[in-house]
N, C-alpha and C. Protein backbone atom coordinates (compact mmCIF):
# COMPACT_ATOMS: atom_id res chain seq x y z
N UNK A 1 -7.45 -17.48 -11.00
CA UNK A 1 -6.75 -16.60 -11.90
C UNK A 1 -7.53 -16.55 -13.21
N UNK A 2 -8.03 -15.45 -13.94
CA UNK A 2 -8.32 -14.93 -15.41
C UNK A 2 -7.56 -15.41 -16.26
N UNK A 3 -8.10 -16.26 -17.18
CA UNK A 3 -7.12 -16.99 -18.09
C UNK A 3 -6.99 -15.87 -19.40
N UNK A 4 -5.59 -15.62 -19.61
CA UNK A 4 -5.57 -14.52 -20.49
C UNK A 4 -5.52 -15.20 -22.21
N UNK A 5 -5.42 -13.69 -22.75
CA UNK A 5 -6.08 -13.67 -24.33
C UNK A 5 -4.78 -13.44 -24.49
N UNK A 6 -4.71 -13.30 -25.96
CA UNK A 6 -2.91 -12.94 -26.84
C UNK A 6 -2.69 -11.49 -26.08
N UNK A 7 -1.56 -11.34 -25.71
CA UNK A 7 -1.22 -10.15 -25.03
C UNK A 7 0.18 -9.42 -26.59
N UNK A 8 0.59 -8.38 -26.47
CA UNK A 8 0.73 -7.70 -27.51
C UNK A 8 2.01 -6.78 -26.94
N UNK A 9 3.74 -6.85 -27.29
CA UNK A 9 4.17 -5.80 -26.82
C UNK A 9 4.21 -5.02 -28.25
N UNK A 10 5.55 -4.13 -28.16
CA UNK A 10 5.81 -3.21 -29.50
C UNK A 10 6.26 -4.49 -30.46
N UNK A 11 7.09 -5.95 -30.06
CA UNK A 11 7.50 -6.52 -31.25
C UNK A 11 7.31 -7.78 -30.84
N UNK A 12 6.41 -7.87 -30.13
CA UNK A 12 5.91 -9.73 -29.28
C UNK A 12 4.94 -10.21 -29.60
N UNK A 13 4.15 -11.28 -29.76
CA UNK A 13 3.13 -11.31 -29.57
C UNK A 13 2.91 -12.49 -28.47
N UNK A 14 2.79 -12.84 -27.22
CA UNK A 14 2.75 -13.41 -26.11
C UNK A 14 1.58 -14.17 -26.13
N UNK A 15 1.53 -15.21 -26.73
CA UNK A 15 0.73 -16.45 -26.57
C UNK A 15 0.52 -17.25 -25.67
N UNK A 16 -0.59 -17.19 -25.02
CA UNK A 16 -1.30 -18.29 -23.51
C UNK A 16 -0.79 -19.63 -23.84
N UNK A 17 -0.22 -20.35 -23.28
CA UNK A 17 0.09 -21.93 -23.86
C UNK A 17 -1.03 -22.13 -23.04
N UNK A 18 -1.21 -23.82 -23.38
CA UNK A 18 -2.21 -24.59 -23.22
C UNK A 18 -1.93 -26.01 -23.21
N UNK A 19 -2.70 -26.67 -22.40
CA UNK A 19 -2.23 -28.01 -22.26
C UNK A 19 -1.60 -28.45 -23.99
N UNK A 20 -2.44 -28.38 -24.67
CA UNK A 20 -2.44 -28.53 -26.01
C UNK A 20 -1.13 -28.28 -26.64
N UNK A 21 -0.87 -26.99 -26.72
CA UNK A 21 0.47 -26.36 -26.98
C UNK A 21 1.37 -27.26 -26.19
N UNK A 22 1.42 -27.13 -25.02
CA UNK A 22 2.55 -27.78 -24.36
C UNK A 22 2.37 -29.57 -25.23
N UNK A 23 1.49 -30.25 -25.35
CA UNK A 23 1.91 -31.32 -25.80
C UNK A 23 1.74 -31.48 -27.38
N UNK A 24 1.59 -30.31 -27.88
CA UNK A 24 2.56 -30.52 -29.20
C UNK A 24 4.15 -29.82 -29.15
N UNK A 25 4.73 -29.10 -27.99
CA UNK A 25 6.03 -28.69 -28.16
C UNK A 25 6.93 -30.12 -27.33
N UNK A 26 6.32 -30.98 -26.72
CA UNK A 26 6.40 -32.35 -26.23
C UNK A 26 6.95 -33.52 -27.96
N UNK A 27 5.49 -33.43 -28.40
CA UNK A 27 5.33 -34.80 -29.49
C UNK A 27 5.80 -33.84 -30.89
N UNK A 28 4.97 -32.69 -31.33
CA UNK A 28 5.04 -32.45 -32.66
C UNK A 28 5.20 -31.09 -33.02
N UNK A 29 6.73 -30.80 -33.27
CA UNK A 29 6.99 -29.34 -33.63
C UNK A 29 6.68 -28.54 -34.48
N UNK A 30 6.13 -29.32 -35.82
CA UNK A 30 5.30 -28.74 -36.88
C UNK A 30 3.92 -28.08 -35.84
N UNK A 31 3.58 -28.97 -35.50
CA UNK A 31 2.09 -28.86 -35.29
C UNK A 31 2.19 -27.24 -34.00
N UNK A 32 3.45 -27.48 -33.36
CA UNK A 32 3.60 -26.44 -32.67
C UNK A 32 3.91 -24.94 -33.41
N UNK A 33 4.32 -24.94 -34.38
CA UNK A 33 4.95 -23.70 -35.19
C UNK A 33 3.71 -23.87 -36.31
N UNK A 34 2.64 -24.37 -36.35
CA UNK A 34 1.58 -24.46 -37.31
C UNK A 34 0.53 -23.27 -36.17
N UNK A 35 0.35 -23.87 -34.86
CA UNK A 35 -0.07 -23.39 -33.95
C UNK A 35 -0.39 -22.13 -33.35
N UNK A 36 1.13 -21.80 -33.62
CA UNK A 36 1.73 -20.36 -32.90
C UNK A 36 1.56 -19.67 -34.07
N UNK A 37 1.97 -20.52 -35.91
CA UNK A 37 2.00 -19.35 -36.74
C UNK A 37 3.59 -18.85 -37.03
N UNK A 38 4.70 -19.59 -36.30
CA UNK A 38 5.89 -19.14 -36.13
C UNK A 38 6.72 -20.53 -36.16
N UNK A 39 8.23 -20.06 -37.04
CA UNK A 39 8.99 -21.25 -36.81
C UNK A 39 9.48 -20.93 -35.66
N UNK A 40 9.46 -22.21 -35.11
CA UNK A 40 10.01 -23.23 -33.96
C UNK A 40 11.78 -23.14 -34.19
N UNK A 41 12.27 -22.59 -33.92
CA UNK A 41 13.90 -23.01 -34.07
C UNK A 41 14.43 -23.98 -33.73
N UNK A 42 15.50 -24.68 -34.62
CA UNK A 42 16.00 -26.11 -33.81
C UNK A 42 16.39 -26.32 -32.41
N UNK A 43 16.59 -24.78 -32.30
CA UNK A 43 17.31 -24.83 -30.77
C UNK A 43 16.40 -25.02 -29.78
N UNK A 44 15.45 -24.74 -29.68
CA UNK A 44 14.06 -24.84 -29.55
C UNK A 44 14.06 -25.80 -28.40
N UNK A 45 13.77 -26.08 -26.80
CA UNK A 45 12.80 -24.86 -26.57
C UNK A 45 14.36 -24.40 -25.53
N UNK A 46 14.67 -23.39 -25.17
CA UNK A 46 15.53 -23.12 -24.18
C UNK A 46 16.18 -24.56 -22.80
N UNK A 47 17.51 -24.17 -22.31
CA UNK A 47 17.71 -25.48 -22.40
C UNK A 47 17.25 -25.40 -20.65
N UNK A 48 16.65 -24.26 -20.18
CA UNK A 48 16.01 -24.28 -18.66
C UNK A 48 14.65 -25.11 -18.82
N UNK A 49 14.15 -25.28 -19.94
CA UNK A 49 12.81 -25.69 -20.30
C UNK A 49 12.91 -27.29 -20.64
N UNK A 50 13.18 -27.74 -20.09
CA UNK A 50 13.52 -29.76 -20.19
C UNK A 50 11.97 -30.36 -20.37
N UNK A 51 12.01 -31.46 -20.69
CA UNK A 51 11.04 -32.29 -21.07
C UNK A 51 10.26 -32.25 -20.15
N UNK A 52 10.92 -32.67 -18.59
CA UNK A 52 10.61 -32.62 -17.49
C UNK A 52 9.61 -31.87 -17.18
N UNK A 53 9.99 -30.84 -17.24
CA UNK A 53 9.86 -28.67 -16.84
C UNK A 53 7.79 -29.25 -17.50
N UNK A 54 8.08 -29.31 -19.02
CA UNK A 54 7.16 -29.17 -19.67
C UNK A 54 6.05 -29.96 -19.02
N UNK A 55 6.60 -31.12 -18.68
CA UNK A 55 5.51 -32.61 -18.47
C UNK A 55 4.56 -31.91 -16.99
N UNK A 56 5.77 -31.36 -16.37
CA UNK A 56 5.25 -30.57 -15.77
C UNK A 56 3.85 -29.43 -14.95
N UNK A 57 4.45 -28.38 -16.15
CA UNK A 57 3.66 -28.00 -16.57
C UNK A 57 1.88 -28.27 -17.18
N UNK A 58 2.16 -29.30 -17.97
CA UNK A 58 0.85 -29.79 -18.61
C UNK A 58 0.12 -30.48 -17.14
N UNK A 59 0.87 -31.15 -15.97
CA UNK A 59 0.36 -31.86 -15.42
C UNK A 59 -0.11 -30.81 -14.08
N UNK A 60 0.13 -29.64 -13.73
CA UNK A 60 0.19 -28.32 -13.16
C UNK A 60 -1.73 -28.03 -13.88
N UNK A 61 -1.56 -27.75 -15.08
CA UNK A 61 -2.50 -26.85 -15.86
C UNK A 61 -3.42 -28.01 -15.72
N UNK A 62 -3.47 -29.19 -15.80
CA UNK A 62 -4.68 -30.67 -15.54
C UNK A 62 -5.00 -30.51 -14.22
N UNK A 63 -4.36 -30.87 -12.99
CA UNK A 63 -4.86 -30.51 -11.69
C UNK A 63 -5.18 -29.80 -11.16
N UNK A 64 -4.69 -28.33 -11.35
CA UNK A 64 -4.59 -27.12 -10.53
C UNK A 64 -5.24 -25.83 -11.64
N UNK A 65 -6.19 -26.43 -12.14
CA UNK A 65 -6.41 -25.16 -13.42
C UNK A 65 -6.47 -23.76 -12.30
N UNK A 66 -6.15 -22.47 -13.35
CA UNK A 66 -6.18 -21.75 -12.65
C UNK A 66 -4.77 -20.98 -12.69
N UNK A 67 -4.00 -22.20 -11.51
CA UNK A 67 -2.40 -21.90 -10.81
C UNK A 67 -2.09 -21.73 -11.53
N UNK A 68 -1.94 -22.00 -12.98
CA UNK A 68 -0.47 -21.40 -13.53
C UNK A 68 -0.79 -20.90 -15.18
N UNK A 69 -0.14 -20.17 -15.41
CA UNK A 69 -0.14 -19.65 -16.20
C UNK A 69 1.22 -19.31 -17.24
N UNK A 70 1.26 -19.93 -18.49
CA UNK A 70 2.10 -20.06 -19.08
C UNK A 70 2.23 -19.79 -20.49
N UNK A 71 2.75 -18.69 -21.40
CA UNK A 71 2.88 -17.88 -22.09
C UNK A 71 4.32 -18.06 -23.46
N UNK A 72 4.16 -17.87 -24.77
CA UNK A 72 4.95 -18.44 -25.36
C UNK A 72 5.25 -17.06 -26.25
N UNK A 73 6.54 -16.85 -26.35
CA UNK A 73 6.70 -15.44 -27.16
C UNK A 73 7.25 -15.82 -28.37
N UNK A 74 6.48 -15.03 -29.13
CA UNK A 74 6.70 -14.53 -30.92
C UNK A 74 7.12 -13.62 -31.34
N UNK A 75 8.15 -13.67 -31.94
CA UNK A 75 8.69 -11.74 -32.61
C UNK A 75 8.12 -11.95 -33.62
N UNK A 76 7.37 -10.86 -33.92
CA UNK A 76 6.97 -10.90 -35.24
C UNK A 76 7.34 -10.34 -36.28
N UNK A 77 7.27 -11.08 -37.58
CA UNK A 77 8.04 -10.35 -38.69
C UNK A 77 8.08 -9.16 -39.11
N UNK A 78 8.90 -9.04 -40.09
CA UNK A 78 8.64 -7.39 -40.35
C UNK A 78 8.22 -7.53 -42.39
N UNK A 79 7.61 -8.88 -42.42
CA UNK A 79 7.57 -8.74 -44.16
C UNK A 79 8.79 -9.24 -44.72
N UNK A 80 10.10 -8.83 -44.10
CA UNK A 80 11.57 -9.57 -44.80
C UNK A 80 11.79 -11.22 -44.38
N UNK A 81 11.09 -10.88 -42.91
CA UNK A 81 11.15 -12.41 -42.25
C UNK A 81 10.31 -12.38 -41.30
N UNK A 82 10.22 -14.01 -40.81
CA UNK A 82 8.72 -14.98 -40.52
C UNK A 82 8.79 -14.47 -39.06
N UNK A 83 7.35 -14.88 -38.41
CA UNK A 83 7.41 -14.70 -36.71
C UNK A 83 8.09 -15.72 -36.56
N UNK A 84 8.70 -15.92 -35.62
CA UNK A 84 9.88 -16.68 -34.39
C UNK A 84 9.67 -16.91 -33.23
N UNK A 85 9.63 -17.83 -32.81
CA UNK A 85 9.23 -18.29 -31.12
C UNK A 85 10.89 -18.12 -30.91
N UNK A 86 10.99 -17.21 -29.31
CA UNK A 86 12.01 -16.94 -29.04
C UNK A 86 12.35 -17.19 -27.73
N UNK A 87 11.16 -17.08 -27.02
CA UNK A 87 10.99 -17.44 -25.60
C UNK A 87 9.93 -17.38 -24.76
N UNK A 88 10.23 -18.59 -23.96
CA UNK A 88 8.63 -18.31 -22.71
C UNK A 88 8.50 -17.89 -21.50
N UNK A 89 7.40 -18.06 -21.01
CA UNK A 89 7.85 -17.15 -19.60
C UNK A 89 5.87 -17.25 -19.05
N UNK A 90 6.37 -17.64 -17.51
CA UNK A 90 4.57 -17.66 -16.90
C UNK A 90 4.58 -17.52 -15.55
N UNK A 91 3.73 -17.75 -14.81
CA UNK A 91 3.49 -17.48 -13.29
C UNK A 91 2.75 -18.73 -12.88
N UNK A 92 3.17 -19.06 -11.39
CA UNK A 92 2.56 -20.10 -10.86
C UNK A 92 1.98 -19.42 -9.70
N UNK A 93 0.73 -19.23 -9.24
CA UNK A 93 0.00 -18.58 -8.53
C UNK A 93 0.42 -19.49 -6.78
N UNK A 94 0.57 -18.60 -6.08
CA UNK A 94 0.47 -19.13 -4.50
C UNK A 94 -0.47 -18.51 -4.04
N UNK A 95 -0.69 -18.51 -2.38
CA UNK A 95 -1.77 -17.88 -1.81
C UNK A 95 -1.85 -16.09 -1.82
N UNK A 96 -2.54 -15.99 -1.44
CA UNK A 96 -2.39 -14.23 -1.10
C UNK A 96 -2.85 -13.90 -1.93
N UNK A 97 -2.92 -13.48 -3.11
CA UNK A 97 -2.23 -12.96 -4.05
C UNK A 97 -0.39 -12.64 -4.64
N UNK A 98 0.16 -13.85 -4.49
CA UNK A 98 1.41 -14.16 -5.00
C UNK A 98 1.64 -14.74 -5.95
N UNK A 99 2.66 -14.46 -6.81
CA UNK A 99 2.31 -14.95 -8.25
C UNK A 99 3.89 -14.94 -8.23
N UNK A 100 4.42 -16.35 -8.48
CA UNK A 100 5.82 -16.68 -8.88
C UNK A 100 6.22 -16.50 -9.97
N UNK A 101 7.55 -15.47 -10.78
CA UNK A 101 7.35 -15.60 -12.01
C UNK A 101 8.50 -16.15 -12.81
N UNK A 102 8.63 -16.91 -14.04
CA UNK A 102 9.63 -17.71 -14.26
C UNK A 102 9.71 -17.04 -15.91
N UNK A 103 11.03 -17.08 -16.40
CA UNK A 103 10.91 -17.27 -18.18
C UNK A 103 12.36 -17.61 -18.37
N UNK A 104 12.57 -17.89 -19.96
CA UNK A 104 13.88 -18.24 -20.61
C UNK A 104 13.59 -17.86 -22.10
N UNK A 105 14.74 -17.21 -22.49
CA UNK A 105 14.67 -16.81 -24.07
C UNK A 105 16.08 -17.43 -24.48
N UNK A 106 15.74 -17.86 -25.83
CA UNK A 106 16.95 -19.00 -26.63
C UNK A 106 18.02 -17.34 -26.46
N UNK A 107 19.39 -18.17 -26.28
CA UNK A 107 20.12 -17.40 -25.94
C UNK A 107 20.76 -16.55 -27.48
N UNK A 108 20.40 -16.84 -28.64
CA UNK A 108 20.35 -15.78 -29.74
C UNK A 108 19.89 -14.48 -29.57
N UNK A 109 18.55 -14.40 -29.03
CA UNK A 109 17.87 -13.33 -28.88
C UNK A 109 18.13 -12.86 -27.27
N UNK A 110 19.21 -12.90 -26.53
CA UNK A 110 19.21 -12.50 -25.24
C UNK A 110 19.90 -11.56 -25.56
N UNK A 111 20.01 -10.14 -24.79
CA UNK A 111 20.75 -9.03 -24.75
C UNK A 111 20.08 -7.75 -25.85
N UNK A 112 19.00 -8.01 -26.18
CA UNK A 112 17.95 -7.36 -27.05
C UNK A 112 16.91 -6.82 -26.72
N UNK A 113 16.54 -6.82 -25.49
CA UNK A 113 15.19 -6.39 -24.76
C UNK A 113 14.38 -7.02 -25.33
N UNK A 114 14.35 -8.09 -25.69
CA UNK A 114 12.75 -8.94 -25.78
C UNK A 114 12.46 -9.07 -24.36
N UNK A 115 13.38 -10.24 -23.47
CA UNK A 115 12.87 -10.44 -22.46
C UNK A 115 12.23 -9.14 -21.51
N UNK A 116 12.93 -8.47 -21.71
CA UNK A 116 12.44 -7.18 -20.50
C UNK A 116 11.50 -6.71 -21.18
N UNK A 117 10.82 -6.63 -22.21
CA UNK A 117 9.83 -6.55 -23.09
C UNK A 117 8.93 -7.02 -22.82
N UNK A 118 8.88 -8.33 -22.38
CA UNK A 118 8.02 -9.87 -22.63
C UNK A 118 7.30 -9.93 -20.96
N UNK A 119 8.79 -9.51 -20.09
CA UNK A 119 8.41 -9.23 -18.78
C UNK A 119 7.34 -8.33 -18.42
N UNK A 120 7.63 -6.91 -18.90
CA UNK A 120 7.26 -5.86 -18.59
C UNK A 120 5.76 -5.92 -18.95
N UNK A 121 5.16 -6.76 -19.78
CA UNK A 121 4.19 -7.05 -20.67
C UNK A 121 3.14 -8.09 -19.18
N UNK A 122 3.63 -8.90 -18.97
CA UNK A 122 3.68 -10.29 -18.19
C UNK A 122 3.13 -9.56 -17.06
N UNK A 123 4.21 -9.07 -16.54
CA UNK A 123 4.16 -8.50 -15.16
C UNK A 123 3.05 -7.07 -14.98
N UNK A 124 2.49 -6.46 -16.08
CA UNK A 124 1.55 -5.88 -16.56
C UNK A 124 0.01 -6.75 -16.19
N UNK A 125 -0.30 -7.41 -16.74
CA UNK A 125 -1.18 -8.43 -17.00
C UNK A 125 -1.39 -8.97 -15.83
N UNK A 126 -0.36 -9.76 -15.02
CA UNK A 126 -0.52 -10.49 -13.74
C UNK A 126 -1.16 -8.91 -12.49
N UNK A 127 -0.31 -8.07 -12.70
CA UNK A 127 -1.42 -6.75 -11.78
C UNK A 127 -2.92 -6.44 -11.75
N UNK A 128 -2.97 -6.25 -13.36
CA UNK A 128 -4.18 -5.81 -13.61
C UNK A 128 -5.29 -6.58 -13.92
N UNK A 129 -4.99 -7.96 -14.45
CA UNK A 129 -5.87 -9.03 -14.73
C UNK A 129 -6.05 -10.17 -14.09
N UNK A 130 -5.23 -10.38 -13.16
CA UNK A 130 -5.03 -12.16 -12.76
C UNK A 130 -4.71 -11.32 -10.89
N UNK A 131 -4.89 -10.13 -10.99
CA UNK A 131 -5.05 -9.52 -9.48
C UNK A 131 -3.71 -9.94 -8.98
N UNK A 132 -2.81 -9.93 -9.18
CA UNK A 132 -1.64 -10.25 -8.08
C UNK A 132 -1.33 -9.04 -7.21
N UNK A 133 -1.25 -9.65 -6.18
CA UNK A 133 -0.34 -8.09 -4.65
C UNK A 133 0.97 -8.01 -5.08
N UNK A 134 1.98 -9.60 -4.91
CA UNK A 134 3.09 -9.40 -5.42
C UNK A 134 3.02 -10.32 -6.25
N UNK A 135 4.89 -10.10 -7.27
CA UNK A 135 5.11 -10.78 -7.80
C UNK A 135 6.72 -11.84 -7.50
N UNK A 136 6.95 -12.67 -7.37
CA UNK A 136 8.23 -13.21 -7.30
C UNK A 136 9.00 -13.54 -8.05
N UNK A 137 10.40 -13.67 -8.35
CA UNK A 137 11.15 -14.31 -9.37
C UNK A 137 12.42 -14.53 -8.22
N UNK A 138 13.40 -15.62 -8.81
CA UNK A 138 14.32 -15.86 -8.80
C UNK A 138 15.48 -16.05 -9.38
N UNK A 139 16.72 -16.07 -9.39
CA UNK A 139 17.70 -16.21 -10.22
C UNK A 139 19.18 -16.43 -9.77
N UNK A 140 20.26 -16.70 -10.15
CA UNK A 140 21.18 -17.22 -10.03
C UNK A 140 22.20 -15.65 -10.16
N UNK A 141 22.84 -15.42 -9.15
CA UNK A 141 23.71 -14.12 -9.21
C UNK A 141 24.63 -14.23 -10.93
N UNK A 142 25.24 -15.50 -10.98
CA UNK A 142 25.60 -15.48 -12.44
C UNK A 142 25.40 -15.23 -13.67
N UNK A 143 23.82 -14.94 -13.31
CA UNK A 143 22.91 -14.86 -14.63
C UNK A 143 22.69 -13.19 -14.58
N UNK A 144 23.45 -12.45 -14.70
CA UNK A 144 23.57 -10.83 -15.22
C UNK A 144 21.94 -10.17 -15.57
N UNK A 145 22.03 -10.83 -17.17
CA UNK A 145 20.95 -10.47 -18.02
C UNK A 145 19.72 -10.34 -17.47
N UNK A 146 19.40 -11.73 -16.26
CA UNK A 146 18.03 -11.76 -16.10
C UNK A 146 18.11 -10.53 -14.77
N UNK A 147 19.20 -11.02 -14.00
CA UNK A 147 19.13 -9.46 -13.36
C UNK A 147 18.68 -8.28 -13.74
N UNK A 148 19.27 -7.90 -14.76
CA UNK A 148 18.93 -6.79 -15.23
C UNK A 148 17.47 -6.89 -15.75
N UNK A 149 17.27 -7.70 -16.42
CA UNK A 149 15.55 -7.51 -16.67
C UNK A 149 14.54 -7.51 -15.58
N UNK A 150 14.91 -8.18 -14.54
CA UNK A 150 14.20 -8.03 -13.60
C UNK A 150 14.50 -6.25 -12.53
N UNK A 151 15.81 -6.29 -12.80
CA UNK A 151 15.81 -4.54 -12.15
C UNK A 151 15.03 -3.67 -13.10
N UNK A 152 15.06 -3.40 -14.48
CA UNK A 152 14.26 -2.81 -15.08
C UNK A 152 12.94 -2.50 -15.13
N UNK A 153 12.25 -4.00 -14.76
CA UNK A 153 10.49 -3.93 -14.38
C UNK A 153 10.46 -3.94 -13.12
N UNK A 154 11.63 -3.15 -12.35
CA UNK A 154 11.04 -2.66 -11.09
C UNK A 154 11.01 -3.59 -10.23
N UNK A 155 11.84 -4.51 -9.83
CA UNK A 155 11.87 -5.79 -9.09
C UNK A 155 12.92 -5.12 -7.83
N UNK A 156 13.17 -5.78 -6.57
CA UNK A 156 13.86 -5.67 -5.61
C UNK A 156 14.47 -6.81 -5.18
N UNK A 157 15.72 -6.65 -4.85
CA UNK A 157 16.00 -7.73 -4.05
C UNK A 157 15.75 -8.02 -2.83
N UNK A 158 15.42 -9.23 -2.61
CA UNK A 158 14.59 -9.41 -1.12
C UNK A 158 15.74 -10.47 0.21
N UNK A 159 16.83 -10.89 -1.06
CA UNK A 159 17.60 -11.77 -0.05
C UNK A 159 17.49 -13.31 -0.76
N UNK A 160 17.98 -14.00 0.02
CA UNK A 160 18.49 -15.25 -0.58
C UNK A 160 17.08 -15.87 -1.45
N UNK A 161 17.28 -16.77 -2.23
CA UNK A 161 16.18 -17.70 -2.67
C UNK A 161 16.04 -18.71 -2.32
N UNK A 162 14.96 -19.92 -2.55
CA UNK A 162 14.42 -20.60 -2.02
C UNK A 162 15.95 -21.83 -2.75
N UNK A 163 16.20 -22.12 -3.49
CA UNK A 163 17.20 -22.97 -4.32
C UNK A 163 18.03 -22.41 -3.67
N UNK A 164 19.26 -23.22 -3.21
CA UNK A 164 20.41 -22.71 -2.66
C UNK A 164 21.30 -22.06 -3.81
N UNK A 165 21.49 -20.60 -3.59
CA UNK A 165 22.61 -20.17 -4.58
C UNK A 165 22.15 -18.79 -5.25
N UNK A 166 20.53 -18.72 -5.12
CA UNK A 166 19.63 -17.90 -5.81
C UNK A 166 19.01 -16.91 -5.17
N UNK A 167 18.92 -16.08 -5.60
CA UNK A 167 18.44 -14.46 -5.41
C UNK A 167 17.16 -14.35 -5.36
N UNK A 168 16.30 -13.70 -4.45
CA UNK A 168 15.38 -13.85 -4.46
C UNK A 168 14.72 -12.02 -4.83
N UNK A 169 13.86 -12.11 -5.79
CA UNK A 169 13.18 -10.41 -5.88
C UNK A 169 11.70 -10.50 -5.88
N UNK A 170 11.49 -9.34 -6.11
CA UNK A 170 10.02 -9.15 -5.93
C UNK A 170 9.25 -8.17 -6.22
N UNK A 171 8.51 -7.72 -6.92
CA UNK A 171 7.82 -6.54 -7.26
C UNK A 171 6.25 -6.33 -6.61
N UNK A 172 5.57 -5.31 -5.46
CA UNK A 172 4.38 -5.31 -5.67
C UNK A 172 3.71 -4.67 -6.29
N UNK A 173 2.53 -4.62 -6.32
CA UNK A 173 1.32 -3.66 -7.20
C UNK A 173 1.52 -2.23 -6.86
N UNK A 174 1.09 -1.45 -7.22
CA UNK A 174 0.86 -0.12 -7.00
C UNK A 174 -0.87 0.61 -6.88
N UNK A 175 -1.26 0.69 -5.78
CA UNK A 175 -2.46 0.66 -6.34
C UNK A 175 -2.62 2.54 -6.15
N UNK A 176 -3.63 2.87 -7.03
CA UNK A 176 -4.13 3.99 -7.42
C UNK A 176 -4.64 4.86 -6.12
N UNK A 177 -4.42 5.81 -5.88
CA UNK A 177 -4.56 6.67 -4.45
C UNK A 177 -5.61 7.58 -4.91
């Protein structure tokens, strides 16, 4: 997979995490909101995103460079007020060209189109740069919102998910005729 550069929506700015990043949002939150350029909110980081999730992650991006890919979103100010880390969101590459895709935004900023923003952006990028055929996500029928963000960027439902309880969708490429 093409390790991507700052990606850019109308009010995002979608930052590549990095082992680095991930272990200052681990040990040191200054150093993380020094980083990004953005305060860190106390609420900080979403509560799908556990210590665990993260340790994770960093230990994903050490073995398997490449597989995964993981992305940190910024609203950016408008001059009245500062950029804001609001939520993240990345892909863990399988075979084929399959690209699993995961995110969470602090639930302040949910119901605002960041996420479907952040997606639409994401799921952009993973087509055209990192080559994916499809893309996957999952989710919990309870969870409305992400439904809907995922129906918006064009996702389908495919039937149950791999977690008992969860929905499984999917979007492929479109390629040019």
């Amino acid at each position: 997979m093409i390790g991507p550069g700052l990606l850019k929506s109308s009010r995002l700015d979608i930052i590549p995490a990095t082992v680095d990043l991930y272990r200052l949002e681990l040990e040191y939150r200054e150093g993380l909101a020094s980083a990004l350029d953005a305060v860190v909110p106390p609420e900080w980081p979403p509560e799908q995103v556990t210590r665990e999730v993260i340790e994770e992650f960093i230990a994903r991006m050490m073995t398997e460079p490449g597989r995964m890919s993981g992305f940190y979103w910024v609203l950016r100010g408008d001059g009245s007020c500062s950029r804001i880390l609001i939520g993240s969101g990345g892909f863990l590459l399988h075979n084929d060209g399959v690209m699993e895709l995961g995110y969470s935004v602090l639930p302040e900023w949910q119901g605002k189109g960041y996420t479907t923003e952040a997606v639409g952006i994401l799921v952009d990028w993973a087509f055209t740069c990192a080559h994916a055929r499809i893309i996957v996500a999952c989710t919990y029928p309870h969870l409305t919102g992400s439904i809907r963000v995922l129906e918006k960027n064009g996702f389908q439902v495919i039937g149950d998910g791999p977690l008992e309880g969860t929905i499984a969708y999917e979007k492929h490429r479109r390629f040019a005729r």
